[in-house]
Protein backbone atom coordinates (compact mmCIF):
# COMPACT_ATOMS: atom_id res chain seq x y z
CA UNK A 1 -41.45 -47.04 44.05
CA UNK A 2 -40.33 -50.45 44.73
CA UNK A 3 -42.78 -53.45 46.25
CA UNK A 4 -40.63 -56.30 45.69
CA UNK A 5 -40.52 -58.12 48.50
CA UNK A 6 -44.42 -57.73 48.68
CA UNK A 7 -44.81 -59.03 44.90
CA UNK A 8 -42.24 -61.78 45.56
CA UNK A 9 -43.66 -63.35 48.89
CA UNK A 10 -46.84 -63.25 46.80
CA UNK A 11 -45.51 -65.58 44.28
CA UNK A 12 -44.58 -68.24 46.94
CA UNK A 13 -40.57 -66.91 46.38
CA UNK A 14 -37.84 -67.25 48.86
CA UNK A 15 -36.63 -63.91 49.57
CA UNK A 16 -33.72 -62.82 51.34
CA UNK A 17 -32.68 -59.67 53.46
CA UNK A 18 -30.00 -57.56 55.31
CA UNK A 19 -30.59 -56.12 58.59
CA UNK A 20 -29.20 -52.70 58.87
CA UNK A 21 -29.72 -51.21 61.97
CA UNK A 22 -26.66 -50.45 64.07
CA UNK A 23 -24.68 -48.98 61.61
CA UNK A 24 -27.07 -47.97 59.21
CA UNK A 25 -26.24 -45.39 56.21
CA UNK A 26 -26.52 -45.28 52.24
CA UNK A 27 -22.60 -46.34 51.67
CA UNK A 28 -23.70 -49.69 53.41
CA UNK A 29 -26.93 -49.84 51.50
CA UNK A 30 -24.82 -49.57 48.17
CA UNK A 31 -22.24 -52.72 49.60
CA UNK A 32 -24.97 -54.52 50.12
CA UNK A 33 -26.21 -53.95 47.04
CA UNK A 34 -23.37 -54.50 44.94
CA UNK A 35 -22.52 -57.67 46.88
CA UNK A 36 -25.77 -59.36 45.82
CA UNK A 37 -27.57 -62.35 46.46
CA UNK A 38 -30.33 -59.83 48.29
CA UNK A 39 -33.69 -58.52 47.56
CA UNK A 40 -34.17 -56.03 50.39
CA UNK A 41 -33.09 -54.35 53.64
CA UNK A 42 -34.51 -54.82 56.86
CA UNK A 43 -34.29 -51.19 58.57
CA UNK A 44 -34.38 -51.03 61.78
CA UNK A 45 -36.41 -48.44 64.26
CA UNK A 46 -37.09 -51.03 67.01
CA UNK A 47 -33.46 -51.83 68.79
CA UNK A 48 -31.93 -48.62 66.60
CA UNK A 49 -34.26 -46.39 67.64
CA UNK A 50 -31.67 -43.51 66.44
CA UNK A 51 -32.67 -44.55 62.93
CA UNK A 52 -34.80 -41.21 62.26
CA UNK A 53 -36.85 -40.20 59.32
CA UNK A 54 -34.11 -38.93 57.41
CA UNK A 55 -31.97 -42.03 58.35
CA UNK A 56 -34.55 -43.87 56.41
CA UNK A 57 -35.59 -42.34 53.37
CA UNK A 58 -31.38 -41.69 52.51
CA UNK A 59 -31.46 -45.39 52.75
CA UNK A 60 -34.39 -45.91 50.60
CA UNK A 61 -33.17 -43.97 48.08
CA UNK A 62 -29.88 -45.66 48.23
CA UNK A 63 -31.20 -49.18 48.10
CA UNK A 64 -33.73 -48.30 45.01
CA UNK A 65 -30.48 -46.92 42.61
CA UNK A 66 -28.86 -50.42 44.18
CA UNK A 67 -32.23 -52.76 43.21
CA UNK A 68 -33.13 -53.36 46.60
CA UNK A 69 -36.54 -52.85 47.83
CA UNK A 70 -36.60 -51.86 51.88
CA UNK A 71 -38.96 -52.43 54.47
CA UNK A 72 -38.67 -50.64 58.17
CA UNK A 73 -39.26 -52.96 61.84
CA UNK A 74 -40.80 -50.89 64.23
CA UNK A 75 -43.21 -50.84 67.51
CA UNK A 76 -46.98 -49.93 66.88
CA UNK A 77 -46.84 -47.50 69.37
CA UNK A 78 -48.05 -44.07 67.26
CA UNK A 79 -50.14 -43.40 64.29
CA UNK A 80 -47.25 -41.26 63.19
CA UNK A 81 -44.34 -43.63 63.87
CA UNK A 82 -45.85 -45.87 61.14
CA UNK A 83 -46.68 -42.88 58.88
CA UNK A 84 -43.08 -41.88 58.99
CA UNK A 85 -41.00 -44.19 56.92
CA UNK A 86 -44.30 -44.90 54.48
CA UNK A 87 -43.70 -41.22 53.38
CA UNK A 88 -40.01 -41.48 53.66
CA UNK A 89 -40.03 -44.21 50.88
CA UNK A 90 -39.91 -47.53 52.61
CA UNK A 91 -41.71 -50.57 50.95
CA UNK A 92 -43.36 -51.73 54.14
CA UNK A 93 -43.46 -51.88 57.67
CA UNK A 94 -42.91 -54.82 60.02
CA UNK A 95 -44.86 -54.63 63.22
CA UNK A 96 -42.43 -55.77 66.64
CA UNK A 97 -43.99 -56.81 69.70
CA UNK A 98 -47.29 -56.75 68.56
CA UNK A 99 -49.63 -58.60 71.85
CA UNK A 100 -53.07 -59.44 70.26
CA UNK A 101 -55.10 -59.22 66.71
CA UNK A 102 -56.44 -55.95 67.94
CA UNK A 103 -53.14 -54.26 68.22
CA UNK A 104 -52.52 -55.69 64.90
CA UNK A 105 -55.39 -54.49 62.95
CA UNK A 106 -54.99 -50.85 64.16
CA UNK A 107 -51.40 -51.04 62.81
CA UNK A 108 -52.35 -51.86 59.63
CA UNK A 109 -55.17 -49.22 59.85
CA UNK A 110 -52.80 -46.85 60.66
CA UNK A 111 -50.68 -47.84 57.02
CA UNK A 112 -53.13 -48.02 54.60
CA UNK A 113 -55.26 -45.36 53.41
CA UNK A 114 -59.63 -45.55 52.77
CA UNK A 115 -61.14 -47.71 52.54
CA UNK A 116 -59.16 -49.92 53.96
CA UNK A 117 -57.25 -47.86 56.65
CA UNK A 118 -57.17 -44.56 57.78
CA UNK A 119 -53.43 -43.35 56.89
CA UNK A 120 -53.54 -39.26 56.17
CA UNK A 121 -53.55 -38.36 52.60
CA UNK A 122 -50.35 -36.02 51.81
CA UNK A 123 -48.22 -37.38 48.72
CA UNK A 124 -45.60 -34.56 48.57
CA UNK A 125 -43.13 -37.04 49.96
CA UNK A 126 -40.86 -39.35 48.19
CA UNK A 127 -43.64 -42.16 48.37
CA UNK A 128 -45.96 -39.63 46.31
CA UNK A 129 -43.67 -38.66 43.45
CA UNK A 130 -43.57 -35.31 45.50
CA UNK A 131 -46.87 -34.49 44.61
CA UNK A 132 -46.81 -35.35 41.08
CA UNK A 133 -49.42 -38.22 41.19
CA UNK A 134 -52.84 -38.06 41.49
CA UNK A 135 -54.59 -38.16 45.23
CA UNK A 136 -56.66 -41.03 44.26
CA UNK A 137 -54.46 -42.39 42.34
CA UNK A 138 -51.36 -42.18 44.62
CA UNK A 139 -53.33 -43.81 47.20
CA UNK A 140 -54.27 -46.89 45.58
CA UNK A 141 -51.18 -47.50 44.60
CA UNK A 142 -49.83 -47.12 47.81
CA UNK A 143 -52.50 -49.25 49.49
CA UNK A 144 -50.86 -52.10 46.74
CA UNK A 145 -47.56 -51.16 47.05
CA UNK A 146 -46.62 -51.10 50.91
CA UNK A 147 -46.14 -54.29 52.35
CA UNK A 148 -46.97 -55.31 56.37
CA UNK A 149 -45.46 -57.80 58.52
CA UNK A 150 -46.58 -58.46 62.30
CA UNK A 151 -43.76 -59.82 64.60
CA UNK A 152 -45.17 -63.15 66.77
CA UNK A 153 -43.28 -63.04 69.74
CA UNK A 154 -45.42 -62.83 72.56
CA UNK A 155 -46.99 -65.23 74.37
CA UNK A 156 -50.44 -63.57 73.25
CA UNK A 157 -49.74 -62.85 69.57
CA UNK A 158 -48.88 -66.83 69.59
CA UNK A 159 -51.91 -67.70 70.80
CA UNK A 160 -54.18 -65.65 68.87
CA UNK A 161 -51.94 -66.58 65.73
CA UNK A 162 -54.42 -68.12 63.63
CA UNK A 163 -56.41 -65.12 64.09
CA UNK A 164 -54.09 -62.27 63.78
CA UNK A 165 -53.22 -64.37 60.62
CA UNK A 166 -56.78 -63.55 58.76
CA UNK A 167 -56.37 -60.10 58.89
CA UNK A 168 -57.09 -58.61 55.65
CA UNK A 169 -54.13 -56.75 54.01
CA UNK A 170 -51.47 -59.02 56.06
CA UNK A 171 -48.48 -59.82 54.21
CA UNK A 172 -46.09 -61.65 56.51
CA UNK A 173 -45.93 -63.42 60.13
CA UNK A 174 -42.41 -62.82 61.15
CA UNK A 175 -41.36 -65.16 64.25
CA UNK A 176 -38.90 -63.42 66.49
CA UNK A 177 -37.34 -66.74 67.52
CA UNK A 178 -34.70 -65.18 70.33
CA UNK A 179 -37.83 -62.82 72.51
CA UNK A 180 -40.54 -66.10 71.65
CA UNK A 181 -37.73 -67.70 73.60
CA UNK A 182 -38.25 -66.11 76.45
CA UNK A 183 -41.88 -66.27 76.68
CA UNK A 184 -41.37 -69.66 76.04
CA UNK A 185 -39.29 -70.29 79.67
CA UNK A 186 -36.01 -71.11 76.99
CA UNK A 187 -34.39 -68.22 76.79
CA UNK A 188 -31.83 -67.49 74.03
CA UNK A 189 -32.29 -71.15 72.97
CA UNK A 190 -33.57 -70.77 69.78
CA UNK A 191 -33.24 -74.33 68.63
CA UNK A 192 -35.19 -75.80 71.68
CA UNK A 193 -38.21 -78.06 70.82
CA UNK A 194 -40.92 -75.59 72.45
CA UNK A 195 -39.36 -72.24 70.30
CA UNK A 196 -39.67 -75.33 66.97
CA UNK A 197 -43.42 -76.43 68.24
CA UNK A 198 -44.43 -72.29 68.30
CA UNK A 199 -42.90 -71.99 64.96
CA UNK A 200 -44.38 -75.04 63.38
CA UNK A 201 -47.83 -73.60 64.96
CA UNK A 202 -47.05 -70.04 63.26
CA UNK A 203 -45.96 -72.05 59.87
CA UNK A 204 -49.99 -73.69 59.83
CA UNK A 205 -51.69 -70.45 60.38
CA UNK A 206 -49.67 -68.71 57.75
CA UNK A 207 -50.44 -71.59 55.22
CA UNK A 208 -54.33 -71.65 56.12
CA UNK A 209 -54.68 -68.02 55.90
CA UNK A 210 -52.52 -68.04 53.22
CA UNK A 211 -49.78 -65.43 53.79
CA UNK A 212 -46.13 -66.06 54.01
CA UNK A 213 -44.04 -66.17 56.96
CA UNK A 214 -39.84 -65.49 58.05
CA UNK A 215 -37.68 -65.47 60.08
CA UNK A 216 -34.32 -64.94 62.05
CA UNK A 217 -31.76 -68.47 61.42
CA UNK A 218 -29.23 -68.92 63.61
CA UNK A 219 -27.35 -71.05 60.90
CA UNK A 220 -27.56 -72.90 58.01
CA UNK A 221 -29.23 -76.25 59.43
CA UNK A 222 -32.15 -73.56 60.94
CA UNK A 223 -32.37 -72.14 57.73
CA UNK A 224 -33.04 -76.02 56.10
CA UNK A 225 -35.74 -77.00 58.87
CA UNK A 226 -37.13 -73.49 58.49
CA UNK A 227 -37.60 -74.09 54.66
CA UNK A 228 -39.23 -77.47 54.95
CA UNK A 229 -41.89 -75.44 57.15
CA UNK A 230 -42.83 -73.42 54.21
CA UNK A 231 -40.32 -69.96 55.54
CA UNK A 232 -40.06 -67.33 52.78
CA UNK A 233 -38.12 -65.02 54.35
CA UNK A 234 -34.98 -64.86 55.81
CA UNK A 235 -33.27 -62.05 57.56
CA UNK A 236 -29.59 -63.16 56.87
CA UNK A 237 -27.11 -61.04 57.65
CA UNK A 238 -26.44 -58.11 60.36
CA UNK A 239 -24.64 -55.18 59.63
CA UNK A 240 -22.87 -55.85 63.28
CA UNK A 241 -22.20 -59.05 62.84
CA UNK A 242 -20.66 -58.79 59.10
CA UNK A 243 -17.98 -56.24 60.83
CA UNK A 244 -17.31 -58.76 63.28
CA UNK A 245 -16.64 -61.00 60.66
CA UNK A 246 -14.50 -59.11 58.30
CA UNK A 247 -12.63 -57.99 61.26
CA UNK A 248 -12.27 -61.47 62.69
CA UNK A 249 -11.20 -62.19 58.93
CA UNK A 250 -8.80 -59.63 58.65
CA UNK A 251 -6.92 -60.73 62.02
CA UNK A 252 -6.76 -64.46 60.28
CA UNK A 253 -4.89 -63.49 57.29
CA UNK A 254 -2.16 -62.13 59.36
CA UNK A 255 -1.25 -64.98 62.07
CA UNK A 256 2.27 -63.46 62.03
CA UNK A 257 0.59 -60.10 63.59
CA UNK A 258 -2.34 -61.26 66.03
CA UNK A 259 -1.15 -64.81 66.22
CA UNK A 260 -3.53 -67.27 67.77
CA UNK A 261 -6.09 -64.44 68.70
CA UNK A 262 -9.18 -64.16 67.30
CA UNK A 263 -12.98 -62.98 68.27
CA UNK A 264 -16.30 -64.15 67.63
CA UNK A 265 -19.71 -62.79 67.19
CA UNK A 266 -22.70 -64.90 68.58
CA UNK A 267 -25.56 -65.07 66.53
CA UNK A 268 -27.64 -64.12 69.53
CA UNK A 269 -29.98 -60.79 68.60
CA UNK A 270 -33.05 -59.86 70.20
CA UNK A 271 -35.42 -60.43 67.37
């Protein structure tokens, strides 16, 4: 079972991923894949809540034959919410709208097993080998294996940053630039100076605790200021907003047919 994305944020590396949420299924996963330039899929449960177990671990099997590891955005809201896609396969879970360092640490309780955590043993599911790996055994390497990402996007989660930071088995702060927006009194603006001042505060307290940090750019110029903060990862591409695109493309390379028309897909999600 794949823990790329874990192993490469590890070693400092940039990595890069594709949000499929909307229209998620395996025939995507496999474009996605044999497009390239990606090293995982960000699978969403948060704002496609219709994603369901099975939804999930057909995707995870999809993106493993297509090298891709996978890792699933979700609320904390249920022990067995954050069970779910461990056992379907996922690499990792990333932890949306999370308010304080408390809420955070029983997340990661809840996806790691003892001593650390206090995830139920099972390991008859994909994550397990179906059984064919040893209890102790198939929980250690589990407890190595899955990654965990907190979202900081509340006004609480931003000030107890540097704290929610240290927790031990933390992977990744992810800054939700578009919802710290509106907590921020600038909403939607992104590139404002106060949603810049939250990240840069986010960027210290992942460098002093020592865990790496992503986020959402809303173009190439966010990407470059992002990267000079020390940003690993980069959610770069929607499954929405590619349609748009190759739609929008499509219309373009017959003027003769649509003419002057054409659409347009803001980069405006509520990450």
């Amino acid at each position: 079972m794949s823990g790329a994305v874990k192993k490469l944020l590890h070693e400092g590396k940039v990595v890069r991923v594709f949000n499929c949420g909307q229209f998620l299924s395996h025939k995507l996963v496999e474009i996605v894949g044999l497009q390239g330039g990606y090293h995982g899929l960000f699978l969403d449960q948060e704002h496609a809540s219709s994603n369901l177990q099975r939804d999930i671990e057909i995707a995870a099997i999809a993106a493993k034959a297509s090298g891709l590891d996978t890792f699933v955005r979700r609320p904390a809201d249920t022990y067995a919410g954050v069970m779910a896609p461990l056992e379907a396969g996922a690499g990792g879970v990333l932890f949306s709208m999370i308010r304080n360092q408390t809420q955070a640490e029983q997340a990661i309780s809840w996806a790691k097993f003892a001593p650390r955590g206090s995830r139920g043993l099972f390991g008859a599911n994909r994550d397990g080998s179906y059984g064919l790996i040893p209890g102790g055994e198939y929980a250690e390497k589990e407890n190595e294996r899955v990654m965990i990402g907190v979202q900081i996007e509340t006004q609480q989660a931003l000030e107890e940053v540097d704290g929610i930071s240290k927790i031990p088995d933390l992977d990744l702060l992810f800054v939700g630039p578009h919802d710290l927006s509106q907590v921020l009194g600038v909403t939607g603006q992104v590139s404002h100076e106060r949603v810049w001042k939250a990240i840069g505060r986010v960027s210290e307290a992942a460098k002093k605790a020592g865990v790496a940090w992503g986020t959402v750019p809303a173009d190439d110029e966010y990407a470059k200021r992002a990267l000079d903060l020390g940003c690993q990862l980069f959610l770069a591409g929607h499954d929405f907003a590619s349609l748009h695109a190759g739609i929008n493309a499509t219309k373009a390379g017959f003027p003769s047919l649509f003419g002057a028309q054409s659409g347009s897909i803001s980069a405006t999600t509520s990450y």
